[in-house]
Structures are given as C-alpha cells and as structure tokens.
N, C-alpha and C. Protein backbone atom coordinates (compact mmCIF):
# COMPACT_ATOMS: atom_id res chain seq x y z
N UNK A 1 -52.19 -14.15 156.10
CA UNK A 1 -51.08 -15.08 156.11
C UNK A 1 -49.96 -14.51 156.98
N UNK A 2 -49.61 -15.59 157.50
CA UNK A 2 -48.57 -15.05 158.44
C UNK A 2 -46.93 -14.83 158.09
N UNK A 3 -46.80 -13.94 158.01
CA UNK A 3 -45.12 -13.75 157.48
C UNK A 3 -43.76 -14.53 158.42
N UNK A 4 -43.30 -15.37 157.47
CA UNK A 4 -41.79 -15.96 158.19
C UNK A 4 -40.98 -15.45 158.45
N UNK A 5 -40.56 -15.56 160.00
CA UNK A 5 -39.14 -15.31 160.60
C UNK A 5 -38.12 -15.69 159.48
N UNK A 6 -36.55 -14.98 159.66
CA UNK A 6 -35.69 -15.23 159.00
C UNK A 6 -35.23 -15.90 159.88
N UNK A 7 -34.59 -17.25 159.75
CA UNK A 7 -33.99 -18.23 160.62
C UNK A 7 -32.82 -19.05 159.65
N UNK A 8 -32.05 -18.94 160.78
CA UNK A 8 -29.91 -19.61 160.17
C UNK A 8 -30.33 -21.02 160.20
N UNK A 9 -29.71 -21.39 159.65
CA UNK A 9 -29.70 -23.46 159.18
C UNK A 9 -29.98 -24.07 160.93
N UNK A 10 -28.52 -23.14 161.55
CA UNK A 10 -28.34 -24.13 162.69
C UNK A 10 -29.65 -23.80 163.34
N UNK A 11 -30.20 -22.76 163.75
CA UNK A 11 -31.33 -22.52 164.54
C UNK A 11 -32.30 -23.54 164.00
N UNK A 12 -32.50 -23.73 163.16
CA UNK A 12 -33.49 -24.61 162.57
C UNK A 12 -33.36 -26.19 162.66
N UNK A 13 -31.94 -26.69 162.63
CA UNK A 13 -32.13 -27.52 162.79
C UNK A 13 -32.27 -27.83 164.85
N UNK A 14 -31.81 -26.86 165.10
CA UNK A 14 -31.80 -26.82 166.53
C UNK A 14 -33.37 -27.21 167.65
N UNK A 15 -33.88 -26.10 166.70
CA UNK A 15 -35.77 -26.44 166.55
C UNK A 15 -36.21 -28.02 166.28
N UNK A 16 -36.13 -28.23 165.05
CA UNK A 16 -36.52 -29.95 164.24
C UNK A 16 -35.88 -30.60 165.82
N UNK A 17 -34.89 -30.28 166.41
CA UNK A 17 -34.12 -31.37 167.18
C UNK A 17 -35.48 -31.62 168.36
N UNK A 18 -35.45 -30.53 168.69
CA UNK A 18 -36.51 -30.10 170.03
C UNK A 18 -37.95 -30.48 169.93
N UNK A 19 -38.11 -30.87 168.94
CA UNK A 19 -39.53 -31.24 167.87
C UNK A 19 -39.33 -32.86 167.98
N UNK A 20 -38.30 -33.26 168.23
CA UNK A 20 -38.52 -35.02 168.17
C UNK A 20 -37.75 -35.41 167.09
N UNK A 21 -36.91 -34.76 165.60
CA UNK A 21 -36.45 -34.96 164.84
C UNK A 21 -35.25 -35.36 164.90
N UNK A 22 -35.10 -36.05 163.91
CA UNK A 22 -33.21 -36.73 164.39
C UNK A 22 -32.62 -36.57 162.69
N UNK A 23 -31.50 -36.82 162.52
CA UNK A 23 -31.06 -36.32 161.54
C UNK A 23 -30.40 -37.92 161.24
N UNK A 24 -30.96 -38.38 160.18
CA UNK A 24 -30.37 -39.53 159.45
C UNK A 24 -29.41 -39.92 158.27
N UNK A 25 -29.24 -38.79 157.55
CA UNK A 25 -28.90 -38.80 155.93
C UNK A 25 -28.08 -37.34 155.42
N UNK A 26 -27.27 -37.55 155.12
CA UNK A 26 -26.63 -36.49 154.81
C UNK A 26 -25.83 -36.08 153.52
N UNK A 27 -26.12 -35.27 152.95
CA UNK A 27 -25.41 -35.53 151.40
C UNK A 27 -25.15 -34.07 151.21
N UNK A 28 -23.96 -33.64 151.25
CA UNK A 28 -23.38 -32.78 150.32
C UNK A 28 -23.31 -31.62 151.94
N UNK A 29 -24.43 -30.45 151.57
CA UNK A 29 -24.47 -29.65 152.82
C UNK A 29 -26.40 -30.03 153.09
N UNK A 30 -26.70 -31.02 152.51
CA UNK A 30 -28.30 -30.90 153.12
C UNK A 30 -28.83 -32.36 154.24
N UNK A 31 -29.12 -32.04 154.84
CA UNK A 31 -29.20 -32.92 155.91
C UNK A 31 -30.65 -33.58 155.88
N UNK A 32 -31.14 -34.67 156.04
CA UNK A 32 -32.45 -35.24 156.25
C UNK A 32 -32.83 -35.66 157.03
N UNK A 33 -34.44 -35.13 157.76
CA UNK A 33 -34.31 -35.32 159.21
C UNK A 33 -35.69 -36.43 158.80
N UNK A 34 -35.82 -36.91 160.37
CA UNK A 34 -37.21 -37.36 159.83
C UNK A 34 -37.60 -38.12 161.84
N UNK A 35 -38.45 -38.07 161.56
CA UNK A 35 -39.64 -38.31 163.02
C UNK A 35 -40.19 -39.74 163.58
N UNK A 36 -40.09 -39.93 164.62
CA UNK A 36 -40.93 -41.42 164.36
C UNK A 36 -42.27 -41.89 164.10
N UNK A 37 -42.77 -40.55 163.74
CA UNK A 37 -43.86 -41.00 163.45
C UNK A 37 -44.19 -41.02 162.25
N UNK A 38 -43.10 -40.52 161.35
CA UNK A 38 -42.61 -40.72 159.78
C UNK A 38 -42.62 -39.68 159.12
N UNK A 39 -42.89 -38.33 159.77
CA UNK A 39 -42.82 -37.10 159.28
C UNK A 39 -40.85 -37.33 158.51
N UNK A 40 -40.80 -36.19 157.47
CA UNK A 40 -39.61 -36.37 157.03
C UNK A 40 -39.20 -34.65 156.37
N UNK A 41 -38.47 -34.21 156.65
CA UNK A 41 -37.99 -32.93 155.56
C UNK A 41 -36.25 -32.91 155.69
N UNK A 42 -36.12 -31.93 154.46
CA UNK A 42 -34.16 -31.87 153.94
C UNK A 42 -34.45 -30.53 154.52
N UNK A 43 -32.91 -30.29 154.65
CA UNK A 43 -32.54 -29.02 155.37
C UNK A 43 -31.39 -28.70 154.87
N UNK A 44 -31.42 -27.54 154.27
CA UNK A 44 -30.26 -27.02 153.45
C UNK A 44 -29.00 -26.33 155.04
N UNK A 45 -27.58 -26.57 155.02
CA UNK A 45 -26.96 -26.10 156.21
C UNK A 45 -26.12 -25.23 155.64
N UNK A 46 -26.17 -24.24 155.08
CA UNK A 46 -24.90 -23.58 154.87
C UNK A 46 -24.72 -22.34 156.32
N UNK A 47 -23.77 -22.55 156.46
CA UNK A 47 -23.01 -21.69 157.79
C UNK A 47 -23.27 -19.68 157.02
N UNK A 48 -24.10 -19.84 158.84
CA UNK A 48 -24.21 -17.99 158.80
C UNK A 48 -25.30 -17.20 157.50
N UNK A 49 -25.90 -18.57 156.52
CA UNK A 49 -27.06 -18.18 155.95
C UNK A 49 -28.19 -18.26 156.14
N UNK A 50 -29.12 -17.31 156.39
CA UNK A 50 -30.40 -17.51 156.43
C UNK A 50 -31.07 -18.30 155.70
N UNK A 51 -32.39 -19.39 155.95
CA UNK A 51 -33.02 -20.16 155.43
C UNK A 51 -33.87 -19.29 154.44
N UNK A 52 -34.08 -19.21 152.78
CA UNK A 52 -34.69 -18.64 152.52
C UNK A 52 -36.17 -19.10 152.77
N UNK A 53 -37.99 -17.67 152.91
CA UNK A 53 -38.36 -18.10 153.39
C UNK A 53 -39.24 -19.25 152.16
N UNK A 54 -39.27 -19.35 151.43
CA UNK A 54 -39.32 -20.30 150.72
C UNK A 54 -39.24 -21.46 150.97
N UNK A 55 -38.42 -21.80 151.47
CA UNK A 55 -37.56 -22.95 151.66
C UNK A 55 -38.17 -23.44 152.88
N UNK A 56 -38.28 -22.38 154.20
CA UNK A 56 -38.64 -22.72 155.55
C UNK A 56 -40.24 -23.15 155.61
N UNK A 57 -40.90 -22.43 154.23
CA UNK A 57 -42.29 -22.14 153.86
C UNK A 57 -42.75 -24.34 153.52
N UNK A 58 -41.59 -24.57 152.58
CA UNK A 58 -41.70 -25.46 152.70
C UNK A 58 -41.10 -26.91 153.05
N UNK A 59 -40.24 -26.31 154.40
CA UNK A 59 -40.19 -27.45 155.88
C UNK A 59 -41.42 -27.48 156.70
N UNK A 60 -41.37 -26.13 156.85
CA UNK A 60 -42.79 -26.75 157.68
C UNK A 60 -44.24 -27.16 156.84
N UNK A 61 -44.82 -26.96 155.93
CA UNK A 61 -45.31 -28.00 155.28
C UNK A 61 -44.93 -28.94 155.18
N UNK A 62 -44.03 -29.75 154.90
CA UNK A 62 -43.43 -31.33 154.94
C UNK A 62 -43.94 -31.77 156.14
N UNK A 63 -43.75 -30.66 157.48
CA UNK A 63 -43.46 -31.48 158.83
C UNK A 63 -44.83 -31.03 159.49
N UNK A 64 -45.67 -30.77 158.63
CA UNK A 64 -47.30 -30.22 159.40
C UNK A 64 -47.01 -29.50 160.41
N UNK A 65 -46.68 -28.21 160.49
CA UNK A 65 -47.04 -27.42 161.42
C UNK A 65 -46.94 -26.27 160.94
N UNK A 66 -47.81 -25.37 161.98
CA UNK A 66 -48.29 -23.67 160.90
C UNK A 66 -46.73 -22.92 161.95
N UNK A 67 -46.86 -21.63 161.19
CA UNK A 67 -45.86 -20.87 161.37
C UNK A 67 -45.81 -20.34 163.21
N UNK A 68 -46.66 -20.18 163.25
CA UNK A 68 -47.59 -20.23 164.96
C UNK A 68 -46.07 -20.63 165.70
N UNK A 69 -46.72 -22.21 165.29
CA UNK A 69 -46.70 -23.56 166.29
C UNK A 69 -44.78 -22.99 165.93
N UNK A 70 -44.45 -22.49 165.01
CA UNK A 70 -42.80 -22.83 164.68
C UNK A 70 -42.45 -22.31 165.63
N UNK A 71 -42.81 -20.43 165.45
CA UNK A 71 -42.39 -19.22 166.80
C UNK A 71 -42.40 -19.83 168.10
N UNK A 72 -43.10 -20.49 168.50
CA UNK A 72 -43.32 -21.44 169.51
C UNK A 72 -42.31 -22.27 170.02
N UNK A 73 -41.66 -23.25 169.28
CA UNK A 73 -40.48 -23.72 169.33
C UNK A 73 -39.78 -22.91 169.48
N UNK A 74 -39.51 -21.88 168.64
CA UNK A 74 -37.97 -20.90 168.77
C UNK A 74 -37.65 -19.99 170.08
C-alpha cells in the first residue's frame, strides 16, 4: 500500500481544480466539489493545516483515483 503525501487544504483543492472539479457548496469551512461527470467529494479548508491522511485516504476514494494518479497531479 502506498503511503499518503501530507497535503494543505489549498494544495488540494488546487489539484481537484486541475482534475476538472469545481466547487459548488459551501458550509461552514468545508467546501463541496463535484465533476461533470458526477464524481462528488467535501473538503475540509482550514488555513496552513494539513489534510489528515485519513481524510485525503478518503477523497480520493469518493473521486476514483489511486494515490499514483494523485502524485501525478501535484
């Protein structure tokens, strides 16, 4: 298994952007992105914190793609 990068909110959502994702919904500090092809995941934004990898473990499950394909984007 492949071990996750530590990655900041903004980098991430910076990625999702570059990926085709747009950001529709917003509540509180978590943002909801989602794809046109109907892919969808929340994204926690707090400033200057790392995504725990938990959390990133499961964005990219939501948005089908392996950890690979993420490094790739970044």
């Amino acid at each position: 298994m492949t071990k996750f990068p530590a990655v900041k909110s903004q980098k991430l959502v910076k990625a999702l952007q570059k990926m085709g994702f747009f950001g529709y919904h917003r509540v509180g500090s978590h943002v909801q992105f989602k794809h046109l092809d109907g892919r969808r995941t929340t994204v926690p934004v707090h400033s200057g914190k790392d995504i725990p990898r938990g959390t990133l473990r499961a964005v990219l499950k939501q948005i089908n793609i392996s950890p690979e394909e993420f490094r790739d984007v970044l």
